[in-house]
Protein backbone atom coordinates (compact mmCIF):
# COMPACT_ATOMS: atom_id res chain seq x y z
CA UNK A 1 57.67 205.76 98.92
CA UNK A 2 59.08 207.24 101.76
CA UNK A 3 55.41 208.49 103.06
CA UNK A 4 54.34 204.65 102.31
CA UNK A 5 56.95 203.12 104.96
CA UNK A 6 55.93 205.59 107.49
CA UNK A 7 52.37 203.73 107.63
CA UNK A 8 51.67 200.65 109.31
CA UNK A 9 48.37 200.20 107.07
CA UNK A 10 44.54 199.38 108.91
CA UNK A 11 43.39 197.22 111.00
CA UNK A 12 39.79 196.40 111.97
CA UNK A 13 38.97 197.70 115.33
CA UNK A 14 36.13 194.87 116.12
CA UNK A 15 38.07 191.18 114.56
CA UNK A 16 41.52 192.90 114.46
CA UNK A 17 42.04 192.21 110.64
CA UNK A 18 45.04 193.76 108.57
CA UNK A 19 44.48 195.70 105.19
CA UNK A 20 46.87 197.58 103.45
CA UNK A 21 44.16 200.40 102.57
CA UNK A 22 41.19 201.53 103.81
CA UNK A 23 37.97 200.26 103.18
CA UNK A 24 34.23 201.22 104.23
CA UNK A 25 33.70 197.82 105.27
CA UNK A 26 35.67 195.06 107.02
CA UNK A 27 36.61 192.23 104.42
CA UNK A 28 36.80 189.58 107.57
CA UNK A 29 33.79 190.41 109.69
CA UNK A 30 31.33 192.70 107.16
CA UNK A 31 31.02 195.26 110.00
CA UNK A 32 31.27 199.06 108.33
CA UNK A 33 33.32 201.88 109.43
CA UNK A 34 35.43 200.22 111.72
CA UNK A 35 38.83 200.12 110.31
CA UNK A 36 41.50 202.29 111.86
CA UNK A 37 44.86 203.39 110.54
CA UNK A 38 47.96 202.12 112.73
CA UNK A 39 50.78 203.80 111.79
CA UNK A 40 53.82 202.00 112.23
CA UNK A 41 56.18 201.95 115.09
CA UNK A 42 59.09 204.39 115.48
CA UNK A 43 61.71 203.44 118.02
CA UNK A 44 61.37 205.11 121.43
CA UNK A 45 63.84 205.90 124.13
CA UNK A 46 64.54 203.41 126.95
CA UNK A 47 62.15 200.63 125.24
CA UNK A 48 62.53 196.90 126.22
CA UNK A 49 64.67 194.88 123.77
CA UNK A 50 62.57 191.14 123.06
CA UNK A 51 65.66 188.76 122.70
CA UNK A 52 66.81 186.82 119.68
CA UNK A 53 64.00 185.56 117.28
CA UNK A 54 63.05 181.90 118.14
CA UNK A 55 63.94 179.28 115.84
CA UNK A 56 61.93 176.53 114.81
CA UNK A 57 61.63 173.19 116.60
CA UNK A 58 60.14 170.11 115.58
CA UNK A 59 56.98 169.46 117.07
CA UNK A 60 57.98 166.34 118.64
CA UNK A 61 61.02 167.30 120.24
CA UNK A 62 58.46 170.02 122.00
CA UNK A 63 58.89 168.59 125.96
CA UNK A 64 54.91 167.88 126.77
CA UNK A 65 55.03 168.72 130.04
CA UNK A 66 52.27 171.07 131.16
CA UNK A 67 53.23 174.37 132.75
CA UNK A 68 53.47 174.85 135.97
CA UNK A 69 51.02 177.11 137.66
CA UNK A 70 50.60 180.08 140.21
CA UNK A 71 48.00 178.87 142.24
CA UNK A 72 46.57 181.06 144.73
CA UNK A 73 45.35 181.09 147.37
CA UNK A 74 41.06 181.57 146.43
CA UNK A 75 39.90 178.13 145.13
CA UNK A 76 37.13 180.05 143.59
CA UNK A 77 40.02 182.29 141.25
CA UNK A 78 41.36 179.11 140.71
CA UNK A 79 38.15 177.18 139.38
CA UNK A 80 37.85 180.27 136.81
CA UNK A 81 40.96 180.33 135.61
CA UNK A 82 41.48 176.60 135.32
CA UNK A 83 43.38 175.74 138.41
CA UNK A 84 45.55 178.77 138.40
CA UNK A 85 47.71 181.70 136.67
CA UNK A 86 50.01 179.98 133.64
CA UNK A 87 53.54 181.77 133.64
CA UNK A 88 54.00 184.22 130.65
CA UNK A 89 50.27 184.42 130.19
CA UNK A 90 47.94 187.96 129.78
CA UNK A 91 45.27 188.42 131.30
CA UNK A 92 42.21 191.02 130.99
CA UNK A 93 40.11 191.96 133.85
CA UNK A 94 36.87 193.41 132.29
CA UNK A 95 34.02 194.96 134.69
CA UNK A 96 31.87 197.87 134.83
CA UNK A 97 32.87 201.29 136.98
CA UNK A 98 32.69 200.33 141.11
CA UNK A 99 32.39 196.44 140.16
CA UNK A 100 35.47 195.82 142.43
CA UNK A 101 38.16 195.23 139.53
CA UNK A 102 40.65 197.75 141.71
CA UNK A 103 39.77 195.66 144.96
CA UNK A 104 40.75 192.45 143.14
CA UNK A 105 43.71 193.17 141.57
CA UNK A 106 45.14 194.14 145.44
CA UNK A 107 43.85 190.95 146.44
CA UNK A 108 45.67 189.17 143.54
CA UNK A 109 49.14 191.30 143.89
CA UNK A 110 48.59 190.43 148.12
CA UNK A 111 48.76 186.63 146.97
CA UNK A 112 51.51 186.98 144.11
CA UNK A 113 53.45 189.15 146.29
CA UNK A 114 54.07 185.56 148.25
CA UNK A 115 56.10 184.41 145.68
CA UNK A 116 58.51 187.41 144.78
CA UNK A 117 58.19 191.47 143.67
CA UNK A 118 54.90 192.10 142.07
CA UNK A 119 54.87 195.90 140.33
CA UNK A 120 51.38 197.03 140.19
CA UNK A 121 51.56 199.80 137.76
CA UNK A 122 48.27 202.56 138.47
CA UNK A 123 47.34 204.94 135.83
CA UNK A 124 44.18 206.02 137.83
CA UNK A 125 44.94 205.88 141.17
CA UNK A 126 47.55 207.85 143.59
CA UNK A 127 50.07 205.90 146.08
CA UNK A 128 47.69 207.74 148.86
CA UNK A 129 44.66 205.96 147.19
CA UNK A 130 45.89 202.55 146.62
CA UNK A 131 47.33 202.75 150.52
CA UNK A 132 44.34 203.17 151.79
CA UNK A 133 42.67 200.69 149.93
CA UNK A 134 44.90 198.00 151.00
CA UNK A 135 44.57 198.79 154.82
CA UNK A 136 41.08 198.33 154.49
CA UNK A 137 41.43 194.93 152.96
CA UNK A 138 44.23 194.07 155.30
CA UNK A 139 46.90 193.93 152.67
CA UNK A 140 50.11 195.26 154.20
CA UNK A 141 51.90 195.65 150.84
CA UNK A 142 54.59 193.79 151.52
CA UNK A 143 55.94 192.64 147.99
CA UNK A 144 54.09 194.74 146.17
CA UNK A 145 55.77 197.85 144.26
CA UNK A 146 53.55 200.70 143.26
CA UNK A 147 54.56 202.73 139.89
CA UNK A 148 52.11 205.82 139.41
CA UNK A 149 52.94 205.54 135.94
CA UNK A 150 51.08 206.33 132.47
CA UNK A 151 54.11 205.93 130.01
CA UNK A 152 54.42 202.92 128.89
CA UNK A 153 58.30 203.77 128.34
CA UNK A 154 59.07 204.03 132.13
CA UNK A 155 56.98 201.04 132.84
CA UNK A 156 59.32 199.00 130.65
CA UNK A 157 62.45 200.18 131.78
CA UNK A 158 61.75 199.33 135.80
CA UNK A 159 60.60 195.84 134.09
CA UNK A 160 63.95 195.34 132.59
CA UNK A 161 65.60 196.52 136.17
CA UNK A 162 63.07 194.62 139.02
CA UNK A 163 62.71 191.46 137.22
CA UNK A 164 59.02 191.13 138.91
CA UNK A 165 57.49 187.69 139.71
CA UNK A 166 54.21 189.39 138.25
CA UNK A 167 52.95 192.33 136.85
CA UNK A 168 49.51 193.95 137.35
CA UNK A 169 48.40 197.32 135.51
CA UNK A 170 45.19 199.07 136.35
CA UNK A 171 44.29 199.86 133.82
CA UNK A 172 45.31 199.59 130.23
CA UNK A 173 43.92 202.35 128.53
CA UNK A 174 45.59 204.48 130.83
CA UNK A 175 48.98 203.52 129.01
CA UNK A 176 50.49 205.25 126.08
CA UNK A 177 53.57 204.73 124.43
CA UNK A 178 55.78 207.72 122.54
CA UNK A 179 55.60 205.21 119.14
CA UNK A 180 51.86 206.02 118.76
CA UNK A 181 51.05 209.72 117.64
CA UNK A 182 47.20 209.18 119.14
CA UNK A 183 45.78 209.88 122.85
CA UNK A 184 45.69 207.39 125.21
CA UNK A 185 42.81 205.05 125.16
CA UNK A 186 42.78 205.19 121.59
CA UNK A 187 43.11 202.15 119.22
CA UNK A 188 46.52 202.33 118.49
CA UNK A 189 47.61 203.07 122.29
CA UNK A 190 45.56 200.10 123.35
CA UNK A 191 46.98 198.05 120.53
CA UNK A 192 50.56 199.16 121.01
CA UNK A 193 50.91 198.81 124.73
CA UNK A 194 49.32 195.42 124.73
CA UNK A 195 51.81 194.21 122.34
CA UNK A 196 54.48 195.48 123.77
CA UNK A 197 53.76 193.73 127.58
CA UNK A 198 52.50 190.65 125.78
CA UNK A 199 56.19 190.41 124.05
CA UNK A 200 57.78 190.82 127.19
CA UNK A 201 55.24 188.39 129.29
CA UNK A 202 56.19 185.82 126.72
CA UNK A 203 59.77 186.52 126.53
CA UNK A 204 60.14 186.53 130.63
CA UNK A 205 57.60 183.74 131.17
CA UNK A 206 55.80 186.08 133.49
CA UNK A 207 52.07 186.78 134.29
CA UNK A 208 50.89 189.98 132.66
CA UNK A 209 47.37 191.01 134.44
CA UNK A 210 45.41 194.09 132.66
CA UNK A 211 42.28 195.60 134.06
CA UNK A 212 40.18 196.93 131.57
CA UNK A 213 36.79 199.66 131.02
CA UNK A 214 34.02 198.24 129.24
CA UNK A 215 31.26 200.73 127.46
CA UNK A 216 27.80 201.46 127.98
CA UNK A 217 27.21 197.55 126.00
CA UNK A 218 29.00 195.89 128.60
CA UNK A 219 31.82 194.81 125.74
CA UNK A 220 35.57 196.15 126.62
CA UNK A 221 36.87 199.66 125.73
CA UNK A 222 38.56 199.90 123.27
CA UNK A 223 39.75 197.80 119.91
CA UNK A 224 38.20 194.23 119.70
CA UNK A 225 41.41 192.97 118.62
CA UNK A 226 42.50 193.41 122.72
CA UNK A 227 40.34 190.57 123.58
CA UNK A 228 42.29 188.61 120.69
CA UNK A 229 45.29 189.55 121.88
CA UNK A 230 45.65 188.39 125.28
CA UNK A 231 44.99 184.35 126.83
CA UNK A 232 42.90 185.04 129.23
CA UNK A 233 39.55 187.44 129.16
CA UNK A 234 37.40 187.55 132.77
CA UNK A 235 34.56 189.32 133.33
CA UNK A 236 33.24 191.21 136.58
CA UNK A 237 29.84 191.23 137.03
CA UNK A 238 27.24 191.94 139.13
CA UNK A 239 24.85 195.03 140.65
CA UNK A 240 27.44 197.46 142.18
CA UNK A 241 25.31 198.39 144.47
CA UNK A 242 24.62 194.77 145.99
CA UNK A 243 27.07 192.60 147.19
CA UNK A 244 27.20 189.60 145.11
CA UNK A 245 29.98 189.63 142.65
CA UNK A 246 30.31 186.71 139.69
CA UNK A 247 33.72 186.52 137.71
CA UNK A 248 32.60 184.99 134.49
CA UNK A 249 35.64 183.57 131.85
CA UNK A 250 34.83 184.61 128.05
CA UNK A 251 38.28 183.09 126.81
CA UNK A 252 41.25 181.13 128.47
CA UNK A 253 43.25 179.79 125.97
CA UNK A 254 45.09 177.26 129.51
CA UNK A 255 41.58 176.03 130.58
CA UNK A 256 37.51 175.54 129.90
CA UNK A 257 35.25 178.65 129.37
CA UNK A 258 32.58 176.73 131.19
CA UNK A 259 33.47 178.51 134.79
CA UNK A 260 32.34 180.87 136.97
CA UNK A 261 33.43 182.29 140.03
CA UNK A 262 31.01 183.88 143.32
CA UNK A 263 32.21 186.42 145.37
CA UNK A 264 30.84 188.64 147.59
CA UNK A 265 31.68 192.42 148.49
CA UNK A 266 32.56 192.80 152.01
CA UNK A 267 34.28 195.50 154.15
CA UNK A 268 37.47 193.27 153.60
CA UNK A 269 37.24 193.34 150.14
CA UNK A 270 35.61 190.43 147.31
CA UNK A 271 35.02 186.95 149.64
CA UNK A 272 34.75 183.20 148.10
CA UNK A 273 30.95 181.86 148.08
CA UNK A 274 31.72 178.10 148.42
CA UNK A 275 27.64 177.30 148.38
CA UNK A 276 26.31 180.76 146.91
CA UNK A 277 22.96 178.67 145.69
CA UNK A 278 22.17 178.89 149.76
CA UNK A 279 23.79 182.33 150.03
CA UNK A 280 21.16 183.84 147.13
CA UNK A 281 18.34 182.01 148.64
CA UNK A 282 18.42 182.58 152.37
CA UNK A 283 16.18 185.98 152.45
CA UNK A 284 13.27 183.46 150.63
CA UNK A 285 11.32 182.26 153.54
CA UNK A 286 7.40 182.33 152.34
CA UNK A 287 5.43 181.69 148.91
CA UNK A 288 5.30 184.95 147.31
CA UNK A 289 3.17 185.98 144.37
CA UNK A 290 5.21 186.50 141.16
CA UNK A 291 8.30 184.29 142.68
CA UNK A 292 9.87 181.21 140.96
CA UNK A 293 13.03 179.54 141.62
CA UNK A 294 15.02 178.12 138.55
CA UNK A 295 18.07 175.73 138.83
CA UNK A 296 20.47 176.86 135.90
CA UNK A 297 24.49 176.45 134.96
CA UNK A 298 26.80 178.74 135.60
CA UNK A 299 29.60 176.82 133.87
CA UNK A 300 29.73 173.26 134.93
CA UNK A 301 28.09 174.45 138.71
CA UNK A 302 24.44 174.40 139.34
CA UNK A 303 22.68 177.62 140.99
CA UNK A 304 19.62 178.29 142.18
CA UNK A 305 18.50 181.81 141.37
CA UNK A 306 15.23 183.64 142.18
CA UNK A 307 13.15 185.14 139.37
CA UNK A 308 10.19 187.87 140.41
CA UNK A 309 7.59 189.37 137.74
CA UNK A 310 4.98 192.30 138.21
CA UNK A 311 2.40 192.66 135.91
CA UNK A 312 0.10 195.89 136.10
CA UNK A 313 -2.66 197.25 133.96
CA UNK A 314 -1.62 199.92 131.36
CA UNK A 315 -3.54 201.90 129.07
CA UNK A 316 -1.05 202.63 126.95
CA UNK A 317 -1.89 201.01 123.46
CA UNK A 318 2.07 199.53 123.10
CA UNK A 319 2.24 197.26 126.75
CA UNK A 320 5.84 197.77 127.85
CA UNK A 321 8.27 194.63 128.80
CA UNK A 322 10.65 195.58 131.21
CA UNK A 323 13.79 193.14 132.56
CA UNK A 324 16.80 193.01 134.73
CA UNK A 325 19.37 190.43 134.27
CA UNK A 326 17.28 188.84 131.85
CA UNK A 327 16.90 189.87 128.30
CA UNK A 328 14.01 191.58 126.97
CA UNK A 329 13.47 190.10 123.66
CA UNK A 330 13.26 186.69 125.36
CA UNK A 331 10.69 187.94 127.39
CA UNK A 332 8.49 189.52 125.18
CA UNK A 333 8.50 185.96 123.04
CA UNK A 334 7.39 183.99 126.62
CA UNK A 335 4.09 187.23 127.11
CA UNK A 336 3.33 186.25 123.33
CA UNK A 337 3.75 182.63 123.96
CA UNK A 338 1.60 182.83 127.24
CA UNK A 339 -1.17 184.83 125.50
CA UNK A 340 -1.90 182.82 122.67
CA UNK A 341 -0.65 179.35 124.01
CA UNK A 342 -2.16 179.61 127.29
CA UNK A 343 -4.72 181.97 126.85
CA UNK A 344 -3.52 184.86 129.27
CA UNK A 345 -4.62 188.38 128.96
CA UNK A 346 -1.38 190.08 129.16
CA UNK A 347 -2.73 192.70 126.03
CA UNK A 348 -3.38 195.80 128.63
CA UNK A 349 -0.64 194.72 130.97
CA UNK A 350 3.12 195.86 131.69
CA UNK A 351 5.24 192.92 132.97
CA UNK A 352 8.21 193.33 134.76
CA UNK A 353 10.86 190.55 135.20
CA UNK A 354 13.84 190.67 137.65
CA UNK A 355 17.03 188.11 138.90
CA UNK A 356 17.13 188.83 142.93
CA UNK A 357 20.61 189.37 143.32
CA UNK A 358 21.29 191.71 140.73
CA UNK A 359 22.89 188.73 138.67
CA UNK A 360 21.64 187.83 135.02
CA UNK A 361 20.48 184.45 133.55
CA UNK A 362 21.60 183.70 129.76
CA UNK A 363 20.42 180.08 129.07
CA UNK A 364 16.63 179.32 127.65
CA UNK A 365 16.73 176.80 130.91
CA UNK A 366 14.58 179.86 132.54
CA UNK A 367 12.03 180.49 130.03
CA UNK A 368 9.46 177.78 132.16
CA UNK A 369 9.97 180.02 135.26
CA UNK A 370 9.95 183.09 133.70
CA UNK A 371 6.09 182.08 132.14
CA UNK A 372 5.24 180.87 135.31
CA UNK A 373 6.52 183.96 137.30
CA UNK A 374 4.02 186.18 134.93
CA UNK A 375 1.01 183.92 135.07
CA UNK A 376 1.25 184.08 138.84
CA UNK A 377 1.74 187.73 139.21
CA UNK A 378 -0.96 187.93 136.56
CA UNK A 379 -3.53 185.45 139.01
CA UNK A 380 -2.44 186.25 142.41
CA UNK A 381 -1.16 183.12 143.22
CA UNK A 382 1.70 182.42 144.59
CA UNK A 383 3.89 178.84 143.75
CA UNK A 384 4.54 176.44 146.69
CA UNK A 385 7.42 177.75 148.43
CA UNK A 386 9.23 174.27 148.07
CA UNK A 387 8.82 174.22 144.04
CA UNK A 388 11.29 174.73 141.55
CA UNK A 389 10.68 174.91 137.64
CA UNK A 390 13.16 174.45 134.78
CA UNK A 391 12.60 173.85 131.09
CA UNK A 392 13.01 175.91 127.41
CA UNK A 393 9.76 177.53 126.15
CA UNK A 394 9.17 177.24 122.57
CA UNK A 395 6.67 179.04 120.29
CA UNK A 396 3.99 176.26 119.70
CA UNK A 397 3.84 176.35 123.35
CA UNK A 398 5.97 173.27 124.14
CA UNK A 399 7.97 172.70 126.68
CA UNK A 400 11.95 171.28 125.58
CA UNK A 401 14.33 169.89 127.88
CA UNK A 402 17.22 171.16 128.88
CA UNK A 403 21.10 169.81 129.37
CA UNK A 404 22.08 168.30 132.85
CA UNK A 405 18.29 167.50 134.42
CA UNK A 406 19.98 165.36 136.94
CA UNK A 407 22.69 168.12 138.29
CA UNK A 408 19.77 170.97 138.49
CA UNK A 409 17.25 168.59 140.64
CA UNK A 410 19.74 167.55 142.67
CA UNK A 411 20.90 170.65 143.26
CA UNK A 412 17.43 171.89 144.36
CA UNK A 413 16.70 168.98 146.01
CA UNK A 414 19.44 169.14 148.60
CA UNK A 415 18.66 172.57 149.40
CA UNK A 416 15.51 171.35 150.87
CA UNK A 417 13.29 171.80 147.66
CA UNK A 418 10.63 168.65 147.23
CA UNK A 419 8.44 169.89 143.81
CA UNK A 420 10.07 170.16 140.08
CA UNK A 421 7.77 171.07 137.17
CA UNK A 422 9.87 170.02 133.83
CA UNK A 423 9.71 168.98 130.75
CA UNK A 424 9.23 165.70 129.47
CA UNK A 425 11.75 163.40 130.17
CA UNK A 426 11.19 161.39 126.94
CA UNK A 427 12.09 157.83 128.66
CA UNK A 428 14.85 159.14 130.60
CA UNK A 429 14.81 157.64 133.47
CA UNK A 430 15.81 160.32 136.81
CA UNK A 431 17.30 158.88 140.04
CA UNK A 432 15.37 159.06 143.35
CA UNK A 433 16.37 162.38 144.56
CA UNK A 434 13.66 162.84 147.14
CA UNK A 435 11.86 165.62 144.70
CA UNK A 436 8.64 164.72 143.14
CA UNK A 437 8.91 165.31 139.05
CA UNK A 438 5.79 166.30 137.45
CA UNK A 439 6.67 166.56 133.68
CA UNK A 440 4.37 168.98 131.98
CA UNK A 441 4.42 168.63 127.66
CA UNK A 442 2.98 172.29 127.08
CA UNK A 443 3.27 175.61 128.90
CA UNK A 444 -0.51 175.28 129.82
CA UNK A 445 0.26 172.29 131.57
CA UNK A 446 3.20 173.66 133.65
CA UNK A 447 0.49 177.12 134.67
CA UNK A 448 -2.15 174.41 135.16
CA UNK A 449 0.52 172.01 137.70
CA UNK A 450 2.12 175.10 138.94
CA UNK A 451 -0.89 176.73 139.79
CA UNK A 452 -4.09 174.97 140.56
CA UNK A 453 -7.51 176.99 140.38
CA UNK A 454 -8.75 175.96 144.14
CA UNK A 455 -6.17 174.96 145.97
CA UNK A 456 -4.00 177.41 148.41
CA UNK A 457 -0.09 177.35 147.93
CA UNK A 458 2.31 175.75 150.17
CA UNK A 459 3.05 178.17 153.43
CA UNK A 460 5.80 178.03 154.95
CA UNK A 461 9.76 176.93 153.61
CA UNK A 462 10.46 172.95 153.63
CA UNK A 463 14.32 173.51 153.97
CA UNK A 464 16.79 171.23 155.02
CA UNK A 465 18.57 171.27 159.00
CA UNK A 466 22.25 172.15 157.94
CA UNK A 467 20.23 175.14 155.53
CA UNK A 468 18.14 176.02 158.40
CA UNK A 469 20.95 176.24 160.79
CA UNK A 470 23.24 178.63 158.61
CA UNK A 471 21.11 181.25 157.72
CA UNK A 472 18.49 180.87 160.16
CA UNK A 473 15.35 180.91 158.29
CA UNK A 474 11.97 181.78 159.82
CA UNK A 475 9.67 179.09 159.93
């Protein structure tokens, strides 16, 4: 009996379900192997004491009034987090190694620090390291503690003793707590610390930021049931070695999903794009072969993002399909699709499909300019310069429409664009945007608009004065 109460049971390490006993395979999500034993919590010293349990309240004698929140000073951090930082809530900032997560958690304790002591806890870093980090970003660390800390322990005592106006800790599988027998990083560190700063975020009504790794996948180190745990769950992403930066929300329990921040990576740290459809297409000047531009949504906000393809002859009898920041499966449907639909050879060729930017496109909004990327790397012909393309590809060959026509055209159009191939509009009746709409009902007749045996492409950008003017484009 006495060995029974010493055991805190399983939990699943991917939905975060509870069993008493082990099992081979998760009764709540069907995934195998992935339940964990969490022994149960022993008292350490110097641990944080929640107050008195809550009682219940009627739920209409719950005040309505919305909480009040931090909002800081980026209106792009804002936008993602749905007009600012709630008070008692957790965050997790998720990126991969050299994304920038360290430089934006200085930038967020620089702008907390405004309103009282912010304790930035680093279980990576030295003082020496996070000094010279802020001087290069200008921060002069006024307001912000530093605890080199790994204990989780510690860390709760100095809460109990500063009383911070926010907490930030960099990162969260760097904690461990004396309650868990494990190493830290583990599943029942993770698990353990979390809870434990959750409890006190929600006890204190203060914000709770975590920074978190993320594995080879992309999803976040460590137990699924993290991402359950906390209210907020942002994602850094981005080529580390370019300078654009997006900050993508997964979950917000205060706010919509449906956002996306732009930042770019600068000597003085991560910068608001305001406009960062101009910003990603200011190095396009001239037609290029293998070159489409594709109006998608990032959230609720238009962008116009550049999509390149190279095919090349193989003789290898398996034709490889190669993609960055698209995915591969999709494109290996559009080659089929364009080889039976449309009647290109693409049998003995590699094809090679790339977002400029190093960002990635998720919606089937790109499969038209995908296809049409291919068939003009496949031809040699380039697209006009001043023609965007739009639209879901599906199997038979037909082209479907996509949400928000009217938001991606006139995006495009007032960045100087004058040419959209889409699909059919089915009686839907577009406002005068400037932008001639040719509406093609197959893929063959959006290779056959796009590009016409005979005739030379467009030279030369049509882009608009104010575009012209801020990034100086060569005519």
């Amino acid at each position: 009996m006495a060995q029974a109460e010493r055991k805190g049971g399983f939990f699943c390490k991917e939905c975060g379900n509870e069993s008493p006993r082990w099992a081979g395979k998760c009764p709540a999500c069907g995934q195998w192997n992935t339940l964990v034993e969490a022994p149960a919590a022993h008292r350490g010293r110097g641990r944080w004491v929640a107050p008195a349990a809550a009682q219940p309240v009627q739920l209409s004698d719950v005040a309505a009034a919305a909480a009040p929140r931090i909002v800081l000073p980026s209106a792009e951090l804002n936008r993602v987090l749905g007009g600012g930082i709630v008070p008692g809530s957790v965050i997790l900032l998720a990126g991969d190694p050299g994304i920038g997560k360290s430089t934006l958690f200085l930038q967020v304790a620089s702008a907390l620090a405004g309103r009282g002591e912010v304790l930035y806890v680093s279980g990576e870093e030295s003082g020496h390291q996070v000094r010279l980090r802020s001087e290069r970003l200008g921060v002069d660390g006024r307001g912000i503690f530093l605890l080199n800390e790994t204990a989780l322990e510690p860390v709760m005592a100095h809460l109990g003793r500063m009383a911070p106006s926010a907490v930030l800790v960099d990162s969260i599988q760097t904690l461990w707590s004396d309650a868990m027998p494990s190493a830290p990083g583990s599943v029942n560190q993770v698990r353990e610390c979390t809870r434990q700063l959750m409890q006190w975020a929600k006890a204190t009504h203060t914000p709770v930021l975590f920074a978190g790794h993320v594995t080879k996948d992309g999803d976040v180190a460590g137990p699924r049931v993290l991402e359950h745990m906390v209210d907020v769950v942002l994602y850094l992403e981005g080529e580390s070695s370019g300078p654009l930066r997006l900050l993508r929300s997964t979950k917000n329990r205060f706010g919509s999903t449906n956002e996306v921040a732009v930042f770019q990576m600068g000597a003085e740290g991560l910068v608001e794009v305001p406009d960062p459809s101009r910003l990603m297409l200011a190095a396009r000047s001239t037609a290029q072969v293998g070159d489409v531009v594709v109006p998608v949504l990032e959230g609720t906000r238009p962008m116009l993002m550049e999509v390149q393809a190279l095919t090349a002859p193989t003789s290898a009898p398996a034709p490889r399909r190669l993609t960055s920041g698209l995915d591969q499966g999709r494109l290996v449907m559009l080659c089929a699709v364009l080889g039976q639909r449309a009647r290109l050879p693409l049998g003995g060729c590699d094809v090679i499909a790339n977002v400029a930017g190093g960002l990635r496109i998720t919606e089937p909004a790109a499969d038209l300019a995908v296809a049409l990327a291919v068939a003009s790397s496949l031809r040699g012909v380039p697209l006009a310069v001043d023609t965007v393309a739009v639209g879901e590809v599906s199997l038979s060959g037909e082209l479907r429409s996509v949400p928000q026509m009217e938001r991606r055209l006139r995006e495009s159009a007032r960045l100087g664009f004058r040419r959209a191939i889409v699909p059919p509009t089915r009686g839907q009746a577009l406002p005068d945007m400037g932008l001639e709409v040719v509406e093609a009902g197959t893929l063959s007749e959006a290779v056959r608009a796009a590009l016409p045996r005979g005739e030379r492409a467009h030279r030369g950008p049509r882009i608009t004065e104010e575009a012209r003017n801020d990034h100086d484009y060569d005519e």
